[in-house]
ModelCIF file with pLDDT and N, C-alpha, C, O atoms, coordinates in Angstrom:
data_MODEL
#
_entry.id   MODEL 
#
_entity.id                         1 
_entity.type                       polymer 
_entity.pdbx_number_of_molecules   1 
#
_entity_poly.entity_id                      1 
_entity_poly.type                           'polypeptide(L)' 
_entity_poly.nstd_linkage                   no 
_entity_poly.nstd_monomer                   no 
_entity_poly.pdbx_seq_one_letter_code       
;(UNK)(UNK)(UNK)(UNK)(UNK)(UNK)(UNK)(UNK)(UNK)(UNK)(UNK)(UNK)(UNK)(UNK)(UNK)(UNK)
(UNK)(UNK)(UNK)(UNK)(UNK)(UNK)(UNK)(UNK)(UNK)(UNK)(UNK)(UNK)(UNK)(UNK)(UNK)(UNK)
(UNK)(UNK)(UNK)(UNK)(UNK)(UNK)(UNK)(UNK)(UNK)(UNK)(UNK)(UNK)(UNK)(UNK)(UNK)(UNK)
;
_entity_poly.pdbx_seq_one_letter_code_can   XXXXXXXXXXXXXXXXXXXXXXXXXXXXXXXXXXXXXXXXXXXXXXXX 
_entity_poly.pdbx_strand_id                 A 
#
loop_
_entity_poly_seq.entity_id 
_entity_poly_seq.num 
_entity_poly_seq.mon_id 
_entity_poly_seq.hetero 
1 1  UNK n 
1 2  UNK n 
1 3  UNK n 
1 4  UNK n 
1 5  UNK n 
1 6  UNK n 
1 7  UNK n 
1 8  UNK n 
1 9  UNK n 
1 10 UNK n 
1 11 UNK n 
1 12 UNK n 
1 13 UNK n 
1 14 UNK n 
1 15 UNK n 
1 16 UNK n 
1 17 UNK n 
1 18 UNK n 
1 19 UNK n 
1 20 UNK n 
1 21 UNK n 
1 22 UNK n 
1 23 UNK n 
1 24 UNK n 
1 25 UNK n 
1 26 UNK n 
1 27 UNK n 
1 28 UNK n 
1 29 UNK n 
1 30 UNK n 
1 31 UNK n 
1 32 UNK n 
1 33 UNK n 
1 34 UNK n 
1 35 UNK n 
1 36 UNK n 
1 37 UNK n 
1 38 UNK n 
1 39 UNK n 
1 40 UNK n 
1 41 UNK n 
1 42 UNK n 
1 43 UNK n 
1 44 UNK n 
1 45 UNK n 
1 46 UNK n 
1 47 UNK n 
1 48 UNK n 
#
_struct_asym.id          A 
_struct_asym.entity_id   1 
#
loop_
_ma_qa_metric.id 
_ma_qa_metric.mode 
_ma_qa_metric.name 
_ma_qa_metric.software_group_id 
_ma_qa_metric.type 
1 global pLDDT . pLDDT 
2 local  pLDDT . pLDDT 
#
_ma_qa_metric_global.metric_id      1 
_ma_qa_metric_global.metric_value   97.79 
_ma_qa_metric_global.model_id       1 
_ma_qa_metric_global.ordinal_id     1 
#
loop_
_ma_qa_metric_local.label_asym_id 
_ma_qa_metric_local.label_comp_id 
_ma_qa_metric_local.label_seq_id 
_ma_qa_metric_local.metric_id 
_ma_qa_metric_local.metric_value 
_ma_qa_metric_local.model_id 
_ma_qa_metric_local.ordinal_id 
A UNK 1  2 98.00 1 1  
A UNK 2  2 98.00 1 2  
A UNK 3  2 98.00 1 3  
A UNK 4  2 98.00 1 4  
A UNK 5  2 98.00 1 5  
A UNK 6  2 98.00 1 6  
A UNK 7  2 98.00 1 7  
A UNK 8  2 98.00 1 8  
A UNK 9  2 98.00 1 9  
A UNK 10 2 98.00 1 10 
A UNK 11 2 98.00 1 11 
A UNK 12 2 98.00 1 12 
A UNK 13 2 98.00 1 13 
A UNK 14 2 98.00 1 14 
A UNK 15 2 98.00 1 15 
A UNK 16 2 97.00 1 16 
A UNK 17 2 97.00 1 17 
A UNK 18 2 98.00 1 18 
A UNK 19 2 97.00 1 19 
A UNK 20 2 97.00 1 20 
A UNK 21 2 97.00 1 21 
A UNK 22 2 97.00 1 22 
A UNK 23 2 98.00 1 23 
A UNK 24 2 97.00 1 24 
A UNK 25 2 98.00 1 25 
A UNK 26 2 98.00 1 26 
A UNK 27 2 98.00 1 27 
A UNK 28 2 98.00 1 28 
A UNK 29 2 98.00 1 29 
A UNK 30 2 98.00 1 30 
A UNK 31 2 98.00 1 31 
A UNK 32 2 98.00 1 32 
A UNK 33 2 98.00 1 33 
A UNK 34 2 98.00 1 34 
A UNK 35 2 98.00 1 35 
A UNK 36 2 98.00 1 36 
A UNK 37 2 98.00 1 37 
A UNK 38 2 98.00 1 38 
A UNK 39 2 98.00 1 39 
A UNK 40 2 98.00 1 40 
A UNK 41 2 98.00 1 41 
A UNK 42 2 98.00 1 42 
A UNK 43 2 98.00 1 43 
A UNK 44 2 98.00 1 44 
A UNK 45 2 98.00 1 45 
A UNK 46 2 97.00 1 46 
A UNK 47 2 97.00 1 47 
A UNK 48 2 97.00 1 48 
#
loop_
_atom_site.group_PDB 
_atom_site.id 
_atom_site.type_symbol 
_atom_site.label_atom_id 
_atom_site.label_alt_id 
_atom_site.label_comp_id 
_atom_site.label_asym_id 
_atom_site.label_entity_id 
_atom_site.label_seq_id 
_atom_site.pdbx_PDB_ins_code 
_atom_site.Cartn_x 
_atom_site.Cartn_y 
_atom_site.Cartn_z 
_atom_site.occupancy 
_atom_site.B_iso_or_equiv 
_atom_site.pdbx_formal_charge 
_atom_site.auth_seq_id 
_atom_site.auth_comp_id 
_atom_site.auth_asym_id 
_atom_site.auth_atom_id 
_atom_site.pdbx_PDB_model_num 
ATOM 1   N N  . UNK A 1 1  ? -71.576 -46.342 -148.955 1.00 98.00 ? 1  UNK A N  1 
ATOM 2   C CA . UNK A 1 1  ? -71.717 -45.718 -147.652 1.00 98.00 ? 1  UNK A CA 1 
ATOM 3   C C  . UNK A 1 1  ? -71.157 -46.596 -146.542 1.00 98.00 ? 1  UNK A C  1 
ATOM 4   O O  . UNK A 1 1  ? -71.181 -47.818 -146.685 1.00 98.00 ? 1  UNK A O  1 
ATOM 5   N N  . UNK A 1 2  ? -70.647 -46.032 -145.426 1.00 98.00 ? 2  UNK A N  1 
ATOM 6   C CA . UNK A 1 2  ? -69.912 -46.842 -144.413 1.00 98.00 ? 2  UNK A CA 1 
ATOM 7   C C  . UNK A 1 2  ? -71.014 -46.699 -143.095 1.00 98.00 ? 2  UNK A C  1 
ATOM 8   O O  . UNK A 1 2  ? -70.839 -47.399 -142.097 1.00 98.00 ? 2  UNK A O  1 
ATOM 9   N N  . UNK A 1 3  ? -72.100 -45.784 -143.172 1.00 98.00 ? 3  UNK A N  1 
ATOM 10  C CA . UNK A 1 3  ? -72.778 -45.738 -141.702 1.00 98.00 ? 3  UNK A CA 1 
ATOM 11  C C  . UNK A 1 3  ? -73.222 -47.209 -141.141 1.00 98.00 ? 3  UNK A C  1 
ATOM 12  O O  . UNK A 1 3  ? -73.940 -46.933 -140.181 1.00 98.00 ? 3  UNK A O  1 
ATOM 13  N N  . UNK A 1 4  ? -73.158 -48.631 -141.255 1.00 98.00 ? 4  UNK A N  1 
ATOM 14  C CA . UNK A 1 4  ? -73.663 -49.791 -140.994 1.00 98.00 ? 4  UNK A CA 1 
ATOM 15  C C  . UNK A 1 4  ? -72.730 -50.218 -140.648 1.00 98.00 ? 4  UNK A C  1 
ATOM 16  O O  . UNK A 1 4  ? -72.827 -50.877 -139.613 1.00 98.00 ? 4  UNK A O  1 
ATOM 17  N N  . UNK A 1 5  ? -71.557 -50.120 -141.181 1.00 98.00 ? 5  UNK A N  1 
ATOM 18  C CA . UNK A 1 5  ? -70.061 -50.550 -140.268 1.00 98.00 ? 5  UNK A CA 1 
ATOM 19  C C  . UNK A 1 5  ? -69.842 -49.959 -139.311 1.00 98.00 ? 5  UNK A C  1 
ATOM 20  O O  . UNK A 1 5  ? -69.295 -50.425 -138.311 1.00 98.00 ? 5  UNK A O  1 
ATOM 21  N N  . UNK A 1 6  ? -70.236 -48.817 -139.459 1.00 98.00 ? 6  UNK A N  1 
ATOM 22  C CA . UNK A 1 6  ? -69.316 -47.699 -138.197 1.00 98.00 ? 6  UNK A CA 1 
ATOM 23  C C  . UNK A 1 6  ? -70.638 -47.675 -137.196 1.00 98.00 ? 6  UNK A C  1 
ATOM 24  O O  . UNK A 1 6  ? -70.459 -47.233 -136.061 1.00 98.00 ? 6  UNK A O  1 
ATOM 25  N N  . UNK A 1 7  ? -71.720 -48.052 -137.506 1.00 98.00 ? 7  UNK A N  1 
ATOM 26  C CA . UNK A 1 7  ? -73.050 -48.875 -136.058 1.00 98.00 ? 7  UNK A CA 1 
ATOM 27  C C  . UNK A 1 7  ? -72.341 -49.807 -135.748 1.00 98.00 ? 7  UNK A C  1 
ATOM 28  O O  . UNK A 1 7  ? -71.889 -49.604 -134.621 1.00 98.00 ? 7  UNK A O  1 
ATOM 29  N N  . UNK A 1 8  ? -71.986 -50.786 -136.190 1.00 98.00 ? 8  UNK A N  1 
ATOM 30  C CA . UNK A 1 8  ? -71.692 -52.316 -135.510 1.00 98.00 ? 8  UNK A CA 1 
ATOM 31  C C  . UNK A 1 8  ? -69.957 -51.949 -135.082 1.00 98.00 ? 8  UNK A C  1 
ATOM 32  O O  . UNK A 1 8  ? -69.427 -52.728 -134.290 1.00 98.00 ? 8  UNK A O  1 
ATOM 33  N N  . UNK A 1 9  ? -69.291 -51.006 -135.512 1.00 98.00 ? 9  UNK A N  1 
ATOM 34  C CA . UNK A 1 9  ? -68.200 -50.801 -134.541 1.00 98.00 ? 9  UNK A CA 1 
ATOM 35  C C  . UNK A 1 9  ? -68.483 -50.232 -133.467 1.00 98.00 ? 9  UNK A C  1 
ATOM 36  O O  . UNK A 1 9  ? -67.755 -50.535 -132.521 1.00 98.00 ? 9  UNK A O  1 
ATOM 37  N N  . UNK A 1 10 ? -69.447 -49.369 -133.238 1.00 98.00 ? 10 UNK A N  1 
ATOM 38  C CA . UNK A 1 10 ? -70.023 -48.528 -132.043 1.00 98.00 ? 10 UNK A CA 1 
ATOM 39  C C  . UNK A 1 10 ? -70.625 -49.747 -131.331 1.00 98.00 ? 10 UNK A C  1 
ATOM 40  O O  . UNK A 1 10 ? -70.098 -50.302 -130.367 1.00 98.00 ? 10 UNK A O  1 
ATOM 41  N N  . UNK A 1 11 ? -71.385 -49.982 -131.708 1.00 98.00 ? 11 UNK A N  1 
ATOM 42  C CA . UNK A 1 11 ? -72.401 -51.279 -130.996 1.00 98.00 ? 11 UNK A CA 1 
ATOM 43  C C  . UNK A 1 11 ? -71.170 -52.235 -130.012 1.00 98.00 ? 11 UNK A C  1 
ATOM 44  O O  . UNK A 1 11 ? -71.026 -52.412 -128.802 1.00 98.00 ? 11 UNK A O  1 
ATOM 45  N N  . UNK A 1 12 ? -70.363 -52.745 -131.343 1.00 98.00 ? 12 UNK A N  1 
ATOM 46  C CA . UNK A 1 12 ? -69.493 -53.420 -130.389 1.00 98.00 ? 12 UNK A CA 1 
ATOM 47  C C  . UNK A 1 12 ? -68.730 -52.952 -129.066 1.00 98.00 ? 12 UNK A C  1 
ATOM 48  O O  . UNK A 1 12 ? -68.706 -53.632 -128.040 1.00 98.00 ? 12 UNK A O  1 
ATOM 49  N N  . UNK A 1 13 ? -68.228 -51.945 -129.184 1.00 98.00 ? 13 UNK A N  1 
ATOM 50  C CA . UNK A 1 13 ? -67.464 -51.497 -128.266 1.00 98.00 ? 13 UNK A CA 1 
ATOM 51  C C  . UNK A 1 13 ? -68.399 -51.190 -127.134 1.00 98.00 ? 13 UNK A C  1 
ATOM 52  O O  . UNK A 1 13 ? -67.932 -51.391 -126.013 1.00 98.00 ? 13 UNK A O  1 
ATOM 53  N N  . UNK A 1 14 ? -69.447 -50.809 -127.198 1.00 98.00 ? 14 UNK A N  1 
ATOM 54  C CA . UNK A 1 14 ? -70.359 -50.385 -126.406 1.00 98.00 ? 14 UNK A CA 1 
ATOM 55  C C  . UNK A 1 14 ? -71.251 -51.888 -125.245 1.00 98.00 ? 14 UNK A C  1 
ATOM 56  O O  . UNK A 1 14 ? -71.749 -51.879 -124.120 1.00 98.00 ? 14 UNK A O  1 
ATOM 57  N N  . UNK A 1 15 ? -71.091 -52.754 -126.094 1.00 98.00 ? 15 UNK A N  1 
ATOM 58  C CA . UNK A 1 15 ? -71.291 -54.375 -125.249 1.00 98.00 ? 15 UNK A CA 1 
ATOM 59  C C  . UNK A 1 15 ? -70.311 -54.388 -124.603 1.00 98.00 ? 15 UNK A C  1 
ATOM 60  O O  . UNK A 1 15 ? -70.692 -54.962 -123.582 1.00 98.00 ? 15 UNK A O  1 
ATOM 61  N N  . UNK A 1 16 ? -69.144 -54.123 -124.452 1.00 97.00 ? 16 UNK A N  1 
ATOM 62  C CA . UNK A 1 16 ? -68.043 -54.291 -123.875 1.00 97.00 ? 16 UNK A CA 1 
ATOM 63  C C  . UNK A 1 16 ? -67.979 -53.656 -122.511 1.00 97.00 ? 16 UNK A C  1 
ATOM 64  O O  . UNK A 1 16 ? -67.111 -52.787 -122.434 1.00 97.00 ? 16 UNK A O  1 
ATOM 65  N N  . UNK A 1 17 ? -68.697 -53.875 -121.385 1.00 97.00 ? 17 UNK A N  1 
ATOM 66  C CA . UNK A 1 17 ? -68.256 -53.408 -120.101 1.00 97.00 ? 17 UNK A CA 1 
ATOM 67  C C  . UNK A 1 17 ? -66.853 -52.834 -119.755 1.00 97.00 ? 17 UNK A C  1 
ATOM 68  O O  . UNK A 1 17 ? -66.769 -51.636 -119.481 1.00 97.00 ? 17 UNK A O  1 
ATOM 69  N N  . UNK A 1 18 ? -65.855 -53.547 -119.753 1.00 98.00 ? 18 UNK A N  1 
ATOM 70  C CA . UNK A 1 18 ? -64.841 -53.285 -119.619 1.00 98.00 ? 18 UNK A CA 1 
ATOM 71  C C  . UNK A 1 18 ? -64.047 -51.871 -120.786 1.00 98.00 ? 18 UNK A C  1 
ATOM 72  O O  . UNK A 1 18 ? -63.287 -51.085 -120.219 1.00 98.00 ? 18 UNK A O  1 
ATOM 73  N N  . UNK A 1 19 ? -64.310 -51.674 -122.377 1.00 97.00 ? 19 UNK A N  1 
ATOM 74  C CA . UNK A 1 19 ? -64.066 -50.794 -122.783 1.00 97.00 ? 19 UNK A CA 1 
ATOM 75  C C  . UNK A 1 19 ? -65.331 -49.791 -122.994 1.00 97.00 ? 19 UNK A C  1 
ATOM 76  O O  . UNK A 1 19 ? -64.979 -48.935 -123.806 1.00 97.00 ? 19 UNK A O  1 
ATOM 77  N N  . UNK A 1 20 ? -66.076 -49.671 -122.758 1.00 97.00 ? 20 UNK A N  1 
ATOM 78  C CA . UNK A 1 20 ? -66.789 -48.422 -122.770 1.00 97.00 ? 20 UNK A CA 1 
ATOM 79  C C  . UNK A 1 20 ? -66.441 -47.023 -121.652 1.00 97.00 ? 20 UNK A C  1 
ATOM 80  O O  . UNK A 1 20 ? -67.092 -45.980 -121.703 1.00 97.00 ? 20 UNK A O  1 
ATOM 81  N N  . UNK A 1 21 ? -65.529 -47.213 -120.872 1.00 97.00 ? 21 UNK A N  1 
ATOM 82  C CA . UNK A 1 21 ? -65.124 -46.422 -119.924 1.00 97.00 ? 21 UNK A CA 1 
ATOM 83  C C  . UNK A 1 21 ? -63.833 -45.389 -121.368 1.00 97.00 ? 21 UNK A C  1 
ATOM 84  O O  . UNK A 1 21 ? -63.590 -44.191 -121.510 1.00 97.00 ? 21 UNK A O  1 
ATOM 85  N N  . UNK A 1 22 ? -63.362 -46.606 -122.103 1.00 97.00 ? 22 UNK A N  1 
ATOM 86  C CA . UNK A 1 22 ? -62.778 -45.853 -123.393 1.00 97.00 ? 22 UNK A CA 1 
ATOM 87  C C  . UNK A 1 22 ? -63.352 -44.677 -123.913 1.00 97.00 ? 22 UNK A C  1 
ATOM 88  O O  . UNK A 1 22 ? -62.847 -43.557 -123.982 1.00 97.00 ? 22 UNK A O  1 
ATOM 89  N N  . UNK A 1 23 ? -64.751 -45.156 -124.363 1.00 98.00 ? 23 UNK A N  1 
ATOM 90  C CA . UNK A 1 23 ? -65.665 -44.522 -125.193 1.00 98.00 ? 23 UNK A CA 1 
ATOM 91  C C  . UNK A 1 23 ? -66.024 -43.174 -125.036 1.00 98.00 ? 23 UNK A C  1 
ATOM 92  O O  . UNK A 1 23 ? -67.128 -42.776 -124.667 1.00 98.00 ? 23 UNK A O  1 
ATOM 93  N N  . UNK A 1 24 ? -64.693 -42.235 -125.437 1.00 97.00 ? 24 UNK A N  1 
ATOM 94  C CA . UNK A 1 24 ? -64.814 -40.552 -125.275 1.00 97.00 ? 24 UNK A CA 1 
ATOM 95  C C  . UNK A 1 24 ? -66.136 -39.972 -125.782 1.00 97.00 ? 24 UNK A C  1 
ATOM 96  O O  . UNK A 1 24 ? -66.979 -39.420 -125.075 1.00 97.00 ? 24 UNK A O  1 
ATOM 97  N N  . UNK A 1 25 ? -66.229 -40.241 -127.573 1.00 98.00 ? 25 UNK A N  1 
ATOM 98  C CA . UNK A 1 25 ? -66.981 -39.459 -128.150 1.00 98.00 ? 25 UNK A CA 1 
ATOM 99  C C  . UNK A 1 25 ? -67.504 -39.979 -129.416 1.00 98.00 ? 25 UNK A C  1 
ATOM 100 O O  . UNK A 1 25 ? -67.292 -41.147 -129.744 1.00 98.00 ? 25 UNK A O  1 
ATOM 101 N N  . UNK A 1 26 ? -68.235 -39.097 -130.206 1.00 98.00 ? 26 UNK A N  1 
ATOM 102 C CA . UNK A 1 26 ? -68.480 -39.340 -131.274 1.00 98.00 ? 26 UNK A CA 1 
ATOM 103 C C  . UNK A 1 26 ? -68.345 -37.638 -132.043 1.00 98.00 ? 26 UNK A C  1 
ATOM 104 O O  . UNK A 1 26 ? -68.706 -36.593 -131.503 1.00 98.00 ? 26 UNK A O  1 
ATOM 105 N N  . UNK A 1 27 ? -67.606 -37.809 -133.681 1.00 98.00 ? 27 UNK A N  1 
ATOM 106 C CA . UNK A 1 27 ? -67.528 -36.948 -133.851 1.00 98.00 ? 27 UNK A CA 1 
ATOM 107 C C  . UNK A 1 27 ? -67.929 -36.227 -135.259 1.00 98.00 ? 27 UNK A C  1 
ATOM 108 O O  . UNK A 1 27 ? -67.023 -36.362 -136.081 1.00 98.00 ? 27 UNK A O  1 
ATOM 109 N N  . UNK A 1 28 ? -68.751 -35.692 -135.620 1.00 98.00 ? 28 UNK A N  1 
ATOM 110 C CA . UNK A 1 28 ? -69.973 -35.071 -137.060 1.00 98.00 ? 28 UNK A CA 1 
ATOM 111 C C  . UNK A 1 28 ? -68.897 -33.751 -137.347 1.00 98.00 ? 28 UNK A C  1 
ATOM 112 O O  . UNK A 1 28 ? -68.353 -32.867 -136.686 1.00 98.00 ? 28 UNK A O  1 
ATOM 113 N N  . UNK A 1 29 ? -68.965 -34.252 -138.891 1.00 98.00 ? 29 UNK A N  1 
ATOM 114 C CA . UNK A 1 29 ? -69.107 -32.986 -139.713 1.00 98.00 ? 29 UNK A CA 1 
ATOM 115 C C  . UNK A 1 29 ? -70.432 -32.847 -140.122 1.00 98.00 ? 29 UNK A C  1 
ATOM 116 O O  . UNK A 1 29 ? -71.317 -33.599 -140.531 1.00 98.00 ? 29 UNK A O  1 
ATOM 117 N N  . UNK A 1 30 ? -70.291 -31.532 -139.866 1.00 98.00 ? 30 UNK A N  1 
ATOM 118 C CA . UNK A 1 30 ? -71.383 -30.314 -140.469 1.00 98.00 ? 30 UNK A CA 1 
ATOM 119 C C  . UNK A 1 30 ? -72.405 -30.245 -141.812 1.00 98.00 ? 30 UNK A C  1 
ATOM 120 O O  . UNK A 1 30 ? -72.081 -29.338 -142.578 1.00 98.00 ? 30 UNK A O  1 
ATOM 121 N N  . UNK A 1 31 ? -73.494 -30.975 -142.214 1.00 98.00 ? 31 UNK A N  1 
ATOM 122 C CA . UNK A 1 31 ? -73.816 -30.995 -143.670 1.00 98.00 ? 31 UNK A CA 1 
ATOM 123 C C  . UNK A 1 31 ? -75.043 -29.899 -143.394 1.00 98.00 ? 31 UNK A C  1 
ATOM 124 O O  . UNK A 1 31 ? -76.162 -30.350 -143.151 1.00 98.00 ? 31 UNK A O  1 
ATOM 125 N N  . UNK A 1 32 ? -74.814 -28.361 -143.435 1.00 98.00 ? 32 UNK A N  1 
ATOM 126 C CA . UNK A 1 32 ? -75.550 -27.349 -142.905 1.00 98.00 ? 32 UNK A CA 1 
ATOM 127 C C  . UNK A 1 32 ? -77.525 -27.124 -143.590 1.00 98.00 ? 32 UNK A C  1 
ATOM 128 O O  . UNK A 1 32 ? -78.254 -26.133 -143.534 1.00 98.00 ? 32 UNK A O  1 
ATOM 129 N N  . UNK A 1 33 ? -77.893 -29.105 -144.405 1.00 98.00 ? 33 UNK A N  1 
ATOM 130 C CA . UNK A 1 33 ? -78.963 -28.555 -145.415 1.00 98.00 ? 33 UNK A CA 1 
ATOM 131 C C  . UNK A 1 33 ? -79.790 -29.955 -144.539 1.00 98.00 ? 33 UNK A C  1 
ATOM 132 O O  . UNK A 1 33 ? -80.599 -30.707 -145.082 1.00 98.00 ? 33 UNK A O  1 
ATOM 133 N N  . UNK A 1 34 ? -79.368 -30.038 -143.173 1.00 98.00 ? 34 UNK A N  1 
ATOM 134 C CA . UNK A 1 34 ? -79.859 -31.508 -142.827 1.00 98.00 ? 34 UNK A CA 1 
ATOM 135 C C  . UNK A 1 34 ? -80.510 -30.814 -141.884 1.00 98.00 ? 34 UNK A C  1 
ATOM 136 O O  . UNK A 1 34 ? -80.347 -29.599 -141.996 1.00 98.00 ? 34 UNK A O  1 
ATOM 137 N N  . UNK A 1 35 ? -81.548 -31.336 -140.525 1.00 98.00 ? 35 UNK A N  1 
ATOM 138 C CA . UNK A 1 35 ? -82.045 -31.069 -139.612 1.00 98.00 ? 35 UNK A CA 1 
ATOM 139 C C  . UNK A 1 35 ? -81.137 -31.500 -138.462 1.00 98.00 ? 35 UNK A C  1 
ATOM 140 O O  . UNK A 1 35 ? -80.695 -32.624 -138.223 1.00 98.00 ? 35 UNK A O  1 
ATOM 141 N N  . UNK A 1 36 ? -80.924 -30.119 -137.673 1.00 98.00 ? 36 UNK A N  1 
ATOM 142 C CA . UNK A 1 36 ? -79.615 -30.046 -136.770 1.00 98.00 ? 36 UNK A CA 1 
ATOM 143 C C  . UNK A 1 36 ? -80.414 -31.458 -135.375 1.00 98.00 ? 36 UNK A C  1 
ATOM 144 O O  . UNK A 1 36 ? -79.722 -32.367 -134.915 1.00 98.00 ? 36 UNK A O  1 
ATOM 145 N N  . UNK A 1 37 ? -81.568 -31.290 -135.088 1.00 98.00 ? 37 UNK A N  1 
ATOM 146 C CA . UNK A 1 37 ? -82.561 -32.003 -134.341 1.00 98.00 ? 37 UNK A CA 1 
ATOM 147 C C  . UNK A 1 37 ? -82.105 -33.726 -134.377 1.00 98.00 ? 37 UNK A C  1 
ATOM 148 O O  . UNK A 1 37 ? -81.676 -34.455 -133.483 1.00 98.00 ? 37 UNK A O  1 
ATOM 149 N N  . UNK A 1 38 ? -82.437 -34.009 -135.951 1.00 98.00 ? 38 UNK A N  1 
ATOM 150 C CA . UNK A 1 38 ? -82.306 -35.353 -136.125 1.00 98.00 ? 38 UNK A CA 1 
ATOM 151 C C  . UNK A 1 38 ? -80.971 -35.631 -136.106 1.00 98.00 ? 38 UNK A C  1 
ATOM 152 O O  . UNK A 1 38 ? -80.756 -36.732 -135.598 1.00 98.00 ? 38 UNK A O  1 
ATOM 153 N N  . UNK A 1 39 ? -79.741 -34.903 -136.559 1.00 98.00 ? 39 UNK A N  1 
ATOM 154 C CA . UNK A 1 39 ? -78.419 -34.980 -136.803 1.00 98.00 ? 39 UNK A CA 1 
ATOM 155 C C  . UNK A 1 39 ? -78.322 -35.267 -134.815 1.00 98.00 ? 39 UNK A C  1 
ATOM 156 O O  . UNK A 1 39 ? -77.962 -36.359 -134.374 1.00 98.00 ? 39 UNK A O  1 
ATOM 157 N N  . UNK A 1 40 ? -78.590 -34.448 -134.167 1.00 98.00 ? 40 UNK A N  1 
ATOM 158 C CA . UNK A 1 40 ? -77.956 -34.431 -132.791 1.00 98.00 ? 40 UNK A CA 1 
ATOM 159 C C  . UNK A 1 40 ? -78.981 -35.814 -131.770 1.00 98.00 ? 40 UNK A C  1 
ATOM 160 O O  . UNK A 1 40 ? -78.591 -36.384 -130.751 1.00 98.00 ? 40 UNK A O  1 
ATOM 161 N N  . UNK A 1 41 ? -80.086 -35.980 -132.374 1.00 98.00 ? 41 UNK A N  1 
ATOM 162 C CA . UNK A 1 41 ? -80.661 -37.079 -132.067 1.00 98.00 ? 41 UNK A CA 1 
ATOM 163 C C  . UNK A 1 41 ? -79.854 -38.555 -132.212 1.00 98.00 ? 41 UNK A C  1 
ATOM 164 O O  . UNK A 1 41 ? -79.687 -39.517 -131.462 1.00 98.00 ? 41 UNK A O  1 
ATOM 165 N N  . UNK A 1 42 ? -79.505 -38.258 -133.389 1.00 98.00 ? 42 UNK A N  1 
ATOM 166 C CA . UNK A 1 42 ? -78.867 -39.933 -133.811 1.00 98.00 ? 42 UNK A CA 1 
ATOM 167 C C  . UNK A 1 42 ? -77.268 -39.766 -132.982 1.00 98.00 ? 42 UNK A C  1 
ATOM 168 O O  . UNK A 1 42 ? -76.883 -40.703 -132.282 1.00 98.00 ? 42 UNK A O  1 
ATOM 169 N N  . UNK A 1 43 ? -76.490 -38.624 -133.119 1.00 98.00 ? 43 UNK A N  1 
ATOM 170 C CA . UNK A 1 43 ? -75.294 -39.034 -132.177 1.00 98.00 ? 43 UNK A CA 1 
ATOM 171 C C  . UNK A 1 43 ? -75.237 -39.227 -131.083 1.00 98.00 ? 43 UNK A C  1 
ATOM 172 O O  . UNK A 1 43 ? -74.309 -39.861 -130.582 1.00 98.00 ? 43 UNK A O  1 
ATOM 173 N N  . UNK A 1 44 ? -76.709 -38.483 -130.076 1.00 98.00 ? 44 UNK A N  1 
ATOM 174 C CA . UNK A 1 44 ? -76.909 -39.006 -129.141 1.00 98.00 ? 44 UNK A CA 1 
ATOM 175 C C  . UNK A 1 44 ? -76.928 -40.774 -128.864 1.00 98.00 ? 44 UNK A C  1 
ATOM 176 O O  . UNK A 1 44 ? -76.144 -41.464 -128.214 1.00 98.00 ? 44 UNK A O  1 
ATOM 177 N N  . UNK A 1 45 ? -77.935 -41.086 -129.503 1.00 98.00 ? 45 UNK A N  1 
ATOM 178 C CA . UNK A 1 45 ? -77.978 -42.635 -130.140 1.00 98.00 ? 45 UNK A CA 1 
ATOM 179 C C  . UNK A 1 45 ? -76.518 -43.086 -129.623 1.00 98.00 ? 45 UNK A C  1 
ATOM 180 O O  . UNK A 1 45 ? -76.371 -43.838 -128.659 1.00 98.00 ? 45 UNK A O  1 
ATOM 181 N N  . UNK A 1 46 ? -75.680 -42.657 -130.213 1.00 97.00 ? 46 UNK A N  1 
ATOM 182 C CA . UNK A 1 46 ? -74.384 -43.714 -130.348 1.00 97.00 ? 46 UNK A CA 1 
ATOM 183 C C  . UNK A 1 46 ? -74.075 -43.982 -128.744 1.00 97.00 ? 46 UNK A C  1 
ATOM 184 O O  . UNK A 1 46 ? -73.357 -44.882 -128.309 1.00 97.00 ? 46 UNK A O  1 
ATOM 185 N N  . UNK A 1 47 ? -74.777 -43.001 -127.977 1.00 97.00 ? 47 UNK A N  1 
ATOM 186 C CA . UNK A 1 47 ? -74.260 -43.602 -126.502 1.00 97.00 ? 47 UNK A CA 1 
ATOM 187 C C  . UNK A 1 47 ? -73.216 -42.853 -126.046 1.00 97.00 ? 47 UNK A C  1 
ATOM 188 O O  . UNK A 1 47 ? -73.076 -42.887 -124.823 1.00 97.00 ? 47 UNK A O  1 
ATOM 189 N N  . UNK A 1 48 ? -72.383 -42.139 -126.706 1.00 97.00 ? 48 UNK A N  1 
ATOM 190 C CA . UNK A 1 48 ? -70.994 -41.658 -125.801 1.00 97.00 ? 48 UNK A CA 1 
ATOM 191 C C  . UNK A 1 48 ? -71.327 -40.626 -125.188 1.00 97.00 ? 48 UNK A C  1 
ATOM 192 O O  . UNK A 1 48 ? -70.520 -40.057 -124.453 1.00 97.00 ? 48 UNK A O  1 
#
């Protein structure tokens, strides 16, 4: 699984004053058997 890399690439960029003005989005595919709640909770999380 890659989700622990792709936190600490988010994380990083996100310490970064200067590039977080970058920081468009974050972007999910669809796994339609998950809870849409917690799914939209955690991308919130990422900050963008």
């Amino acid at each position: 699984g890659s989700y622990t890399r792709v936190s600490k690439a988010i994380a990083r960029l996100r310490a970064r004053p200067d590039a977080m003005p970058l920081f468009a989005g974050v972007l999910a595919v669809i796994d339609p058997r998950t809870d849409p709640a917690a799914v939209y909770a955690s991308l919130k999380a990422a900050g963008a």
